[in-house]
C-alpha atoms as a PDB file:
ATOM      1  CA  UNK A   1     -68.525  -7.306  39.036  1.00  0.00           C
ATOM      2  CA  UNK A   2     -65.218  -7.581  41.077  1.00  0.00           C
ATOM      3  CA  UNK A   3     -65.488 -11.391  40.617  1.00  0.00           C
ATOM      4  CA  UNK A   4     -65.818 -11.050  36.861  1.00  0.00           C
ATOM      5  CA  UNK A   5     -63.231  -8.544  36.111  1.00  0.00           C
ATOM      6  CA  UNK A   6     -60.920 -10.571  37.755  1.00  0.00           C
ATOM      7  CA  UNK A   7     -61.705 -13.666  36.410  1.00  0.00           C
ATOM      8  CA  UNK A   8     -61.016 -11.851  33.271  1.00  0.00           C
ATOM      9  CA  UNK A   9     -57.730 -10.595  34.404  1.00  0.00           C
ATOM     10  CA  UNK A  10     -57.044 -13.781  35.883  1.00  0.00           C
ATOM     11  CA  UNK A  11     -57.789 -15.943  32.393  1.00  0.00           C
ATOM     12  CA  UNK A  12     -56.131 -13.122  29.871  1.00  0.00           C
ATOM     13  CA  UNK A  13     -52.710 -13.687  32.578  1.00  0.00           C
ATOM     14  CA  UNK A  14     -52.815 -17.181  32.199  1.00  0.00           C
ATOM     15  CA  UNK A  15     -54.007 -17.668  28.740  1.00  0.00           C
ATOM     16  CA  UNK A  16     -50.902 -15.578  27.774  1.00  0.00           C
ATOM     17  CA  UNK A  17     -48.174 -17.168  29.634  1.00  0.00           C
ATOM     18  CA  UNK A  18     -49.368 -20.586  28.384  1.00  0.00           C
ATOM     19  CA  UNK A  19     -49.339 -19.400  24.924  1.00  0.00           C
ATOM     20  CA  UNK A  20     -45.817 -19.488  24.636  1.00  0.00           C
ATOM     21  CA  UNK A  21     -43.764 -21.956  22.781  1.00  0.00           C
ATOM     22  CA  UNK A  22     -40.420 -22.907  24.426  1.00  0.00           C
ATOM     23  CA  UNK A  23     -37.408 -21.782  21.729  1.00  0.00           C
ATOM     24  CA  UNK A  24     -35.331 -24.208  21.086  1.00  0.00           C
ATOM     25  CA  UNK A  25     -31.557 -22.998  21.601  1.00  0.00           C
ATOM     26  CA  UNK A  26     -29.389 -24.055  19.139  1.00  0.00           C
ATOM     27  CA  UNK A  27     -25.725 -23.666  20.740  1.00  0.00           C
ATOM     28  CA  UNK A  28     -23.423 -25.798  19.013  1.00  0.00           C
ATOM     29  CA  UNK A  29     -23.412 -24.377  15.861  1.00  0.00           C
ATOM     30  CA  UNK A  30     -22.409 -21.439  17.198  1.00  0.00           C
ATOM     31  CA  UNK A  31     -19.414 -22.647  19.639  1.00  0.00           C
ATOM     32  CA  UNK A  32     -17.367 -24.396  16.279  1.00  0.00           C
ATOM     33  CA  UNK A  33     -15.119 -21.980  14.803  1.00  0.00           C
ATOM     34  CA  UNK A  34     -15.476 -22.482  10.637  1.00  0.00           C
ATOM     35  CA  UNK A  35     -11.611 -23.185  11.162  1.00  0.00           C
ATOM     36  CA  UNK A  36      -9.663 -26.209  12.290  1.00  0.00           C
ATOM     37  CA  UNK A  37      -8.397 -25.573  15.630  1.00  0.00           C
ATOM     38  CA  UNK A  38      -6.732 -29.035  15.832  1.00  0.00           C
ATOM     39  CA  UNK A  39      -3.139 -28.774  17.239  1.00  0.00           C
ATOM     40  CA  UNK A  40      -0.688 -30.592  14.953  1.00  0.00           C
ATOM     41  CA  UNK A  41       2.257 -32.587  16.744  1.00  0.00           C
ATOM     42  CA  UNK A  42       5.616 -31.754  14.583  1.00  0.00           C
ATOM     43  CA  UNK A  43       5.950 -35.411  14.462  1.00  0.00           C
ATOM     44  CA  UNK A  44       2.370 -35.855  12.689  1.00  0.00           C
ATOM     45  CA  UNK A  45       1.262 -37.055   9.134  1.00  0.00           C
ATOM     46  CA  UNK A  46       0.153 -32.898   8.606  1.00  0.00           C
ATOM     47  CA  UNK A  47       2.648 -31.057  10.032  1.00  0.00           C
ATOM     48  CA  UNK A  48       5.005 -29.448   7.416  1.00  0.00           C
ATOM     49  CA  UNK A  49       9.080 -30.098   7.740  1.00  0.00           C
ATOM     50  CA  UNK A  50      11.370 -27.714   8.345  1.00  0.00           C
ATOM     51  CA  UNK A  51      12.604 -28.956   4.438  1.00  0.00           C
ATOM     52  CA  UNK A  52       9.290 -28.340   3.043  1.00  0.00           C
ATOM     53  CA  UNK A  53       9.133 -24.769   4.369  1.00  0.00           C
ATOM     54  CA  UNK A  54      12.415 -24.125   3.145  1.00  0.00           C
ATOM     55  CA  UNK A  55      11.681 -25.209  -0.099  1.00  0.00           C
ATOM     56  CA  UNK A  56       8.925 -22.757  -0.160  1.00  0.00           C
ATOM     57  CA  UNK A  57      10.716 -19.760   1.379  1.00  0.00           C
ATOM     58  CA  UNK A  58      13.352 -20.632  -1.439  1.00  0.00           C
ATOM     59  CA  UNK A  59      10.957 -20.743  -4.351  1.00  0.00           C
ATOM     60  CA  UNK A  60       9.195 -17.081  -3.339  1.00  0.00           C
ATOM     61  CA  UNK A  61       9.958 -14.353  -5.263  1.00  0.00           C
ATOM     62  CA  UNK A  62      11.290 -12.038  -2.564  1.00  0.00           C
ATOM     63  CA  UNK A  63      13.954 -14.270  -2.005  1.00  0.00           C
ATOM     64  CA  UNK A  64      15.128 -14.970  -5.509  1.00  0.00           C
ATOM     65  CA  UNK A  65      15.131 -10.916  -5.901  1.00  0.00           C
ATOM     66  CA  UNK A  66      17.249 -10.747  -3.063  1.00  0.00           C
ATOM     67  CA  UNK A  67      19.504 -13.393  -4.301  1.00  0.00           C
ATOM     68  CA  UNK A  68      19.806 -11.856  -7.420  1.00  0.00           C
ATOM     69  CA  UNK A  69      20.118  -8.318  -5.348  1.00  0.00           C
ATOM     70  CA  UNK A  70      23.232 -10.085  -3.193  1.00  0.00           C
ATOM     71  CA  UNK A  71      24.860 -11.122  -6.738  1.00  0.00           C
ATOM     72  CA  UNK A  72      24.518  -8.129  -8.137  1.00  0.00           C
ATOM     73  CA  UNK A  73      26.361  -6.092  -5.356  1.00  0.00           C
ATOM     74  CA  UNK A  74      29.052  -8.738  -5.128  1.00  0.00           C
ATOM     75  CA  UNK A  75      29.976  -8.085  -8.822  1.00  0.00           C
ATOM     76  CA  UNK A  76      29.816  -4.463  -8.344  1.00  0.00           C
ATOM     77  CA  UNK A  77      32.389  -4.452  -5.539  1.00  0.00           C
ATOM     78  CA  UNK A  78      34.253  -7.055  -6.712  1.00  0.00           C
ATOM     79  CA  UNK A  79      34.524  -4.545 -10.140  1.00  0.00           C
ATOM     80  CA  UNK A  80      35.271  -1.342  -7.595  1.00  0.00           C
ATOM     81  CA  UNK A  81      37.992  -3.657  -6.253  1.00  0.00           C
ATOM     82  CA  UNK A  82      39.815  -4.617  -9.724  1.00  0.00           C
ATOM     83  CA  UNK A  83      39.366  -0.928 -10.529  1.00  0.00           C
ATOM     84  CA  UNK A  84      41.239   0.228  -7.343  1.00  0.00           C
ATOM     85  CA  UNK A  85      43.933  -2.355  -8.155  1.00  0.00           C
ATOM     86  CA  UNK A  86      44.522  -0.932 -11.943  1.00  0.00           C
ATOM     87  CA  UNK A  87      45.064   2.585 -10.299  1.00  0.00           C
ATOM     88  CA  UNK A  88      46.930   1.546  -7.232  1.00  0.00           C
ATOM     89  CA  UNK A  89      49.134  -0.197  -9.998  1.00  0.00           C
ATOM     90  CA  UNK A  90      49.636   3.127 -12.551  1.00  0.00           C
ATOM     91  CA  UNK A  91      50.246   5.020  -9.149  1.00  0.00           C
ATOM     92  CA  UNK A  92      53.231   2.949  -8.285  1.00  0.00           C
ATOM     93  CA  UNK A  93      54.394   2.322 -11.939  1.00  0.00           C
ATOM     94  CA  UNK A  94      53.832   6.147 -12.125  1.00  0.00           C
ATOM     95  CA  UNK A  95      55.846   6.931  -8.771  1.00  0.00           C
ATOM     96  CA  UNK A  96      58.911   4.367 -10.046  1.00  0.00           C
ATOM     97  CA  UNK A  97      59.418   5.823 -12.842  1.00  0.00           C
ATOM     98  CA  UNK A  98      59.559   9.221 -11.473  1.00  0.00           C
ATOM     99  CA  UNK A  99      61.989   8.067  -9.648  1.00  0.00           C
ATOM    100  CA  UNK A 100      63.785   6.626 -11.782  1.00  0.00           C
ATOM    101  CA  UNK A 101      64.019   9.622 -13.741  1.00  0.00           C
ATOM    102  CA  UNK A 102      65.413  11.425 -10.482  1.00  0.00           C
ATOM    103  CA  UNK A 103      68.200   9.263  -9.916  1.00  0.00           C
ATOM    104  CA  UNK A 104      69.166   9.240 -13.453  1.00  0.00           C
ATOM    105  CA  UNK A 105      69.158  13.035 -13.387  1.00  0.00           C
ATOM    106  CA  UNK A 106      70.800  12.759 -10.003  1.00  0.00           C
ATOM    107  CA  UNK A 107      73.299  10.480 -11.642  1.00  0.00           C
ATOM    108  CA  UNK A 108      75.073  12.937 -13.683  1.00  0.00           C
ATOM    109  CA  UNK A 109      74.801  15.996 -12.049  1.00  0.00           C
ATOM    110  CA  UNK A 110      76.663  14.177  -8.977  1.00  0.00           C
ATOM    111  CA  UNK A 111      79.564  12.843 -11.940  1.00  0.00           C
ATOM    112  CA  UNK A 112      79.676  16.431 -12.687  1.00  0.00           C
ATOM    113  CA  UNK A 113      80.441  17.481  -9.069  1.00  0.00           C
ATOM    114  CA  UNK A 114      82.919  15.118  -8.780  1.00  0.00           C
ATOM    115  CA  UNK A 115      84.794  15.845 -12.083  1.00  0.00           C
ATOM    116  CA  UNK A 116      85.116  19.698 -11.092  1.00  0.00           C
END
């Protein structure tokens, strides 16, 4: 009976590690990246110019706003500017004729002191 049971044993061991298909291990598809990870000289056919990526900076909105930003503040100061002139100008047109009017009215008194 000891023979037979272990015969048994024995047969059901074997019988399932045989079974067993080897799996086939697919590994490359898994080590490429769905990108290109080819490095691109600078002196390449597809590496972009420094003229090309100008151009494109140039053409992107955000820099056209802030061109039209930098105009925009230029005309307001240079407006401030004339505006400071015009008053700067009254100011001094302002303070000459004041006095002017003092030495005319200094004019006469002082021919009246020196007639008496």
């Amino acid at each position: 009976m000891k023979n037979i049971f272990s015969a048994i044993l024995l047969i059901l061991i074997f019988s399932a590690c045989s079974n067993k298909e080897p799996v086939s291990v697919d590994n490359s598809q898994d080590l490429k990246p769905s990108y290109d990870t080819t490095a691109i000289d600078s002196f390449s056919a597809g590496a972009t110019s420094e003229a090309v990526i100008m151009k494109i900076k140039m053409s992107s909105q955000k820099y056209q706003d802030s061109i039209k930003e930098a105009l925009k503040l230029k005309a307001e100061e240079k407006r401030i500017a004339e505006e400071l002139e015009k008053e700067n100008k009254k100011k001094q047109e302002e303070e000459k004729k004041k006095a002017n009017e003092e030495k005319q009215n200094k004019a006469p008194e002082s021919s009246e002191v020196k007639q008496n």
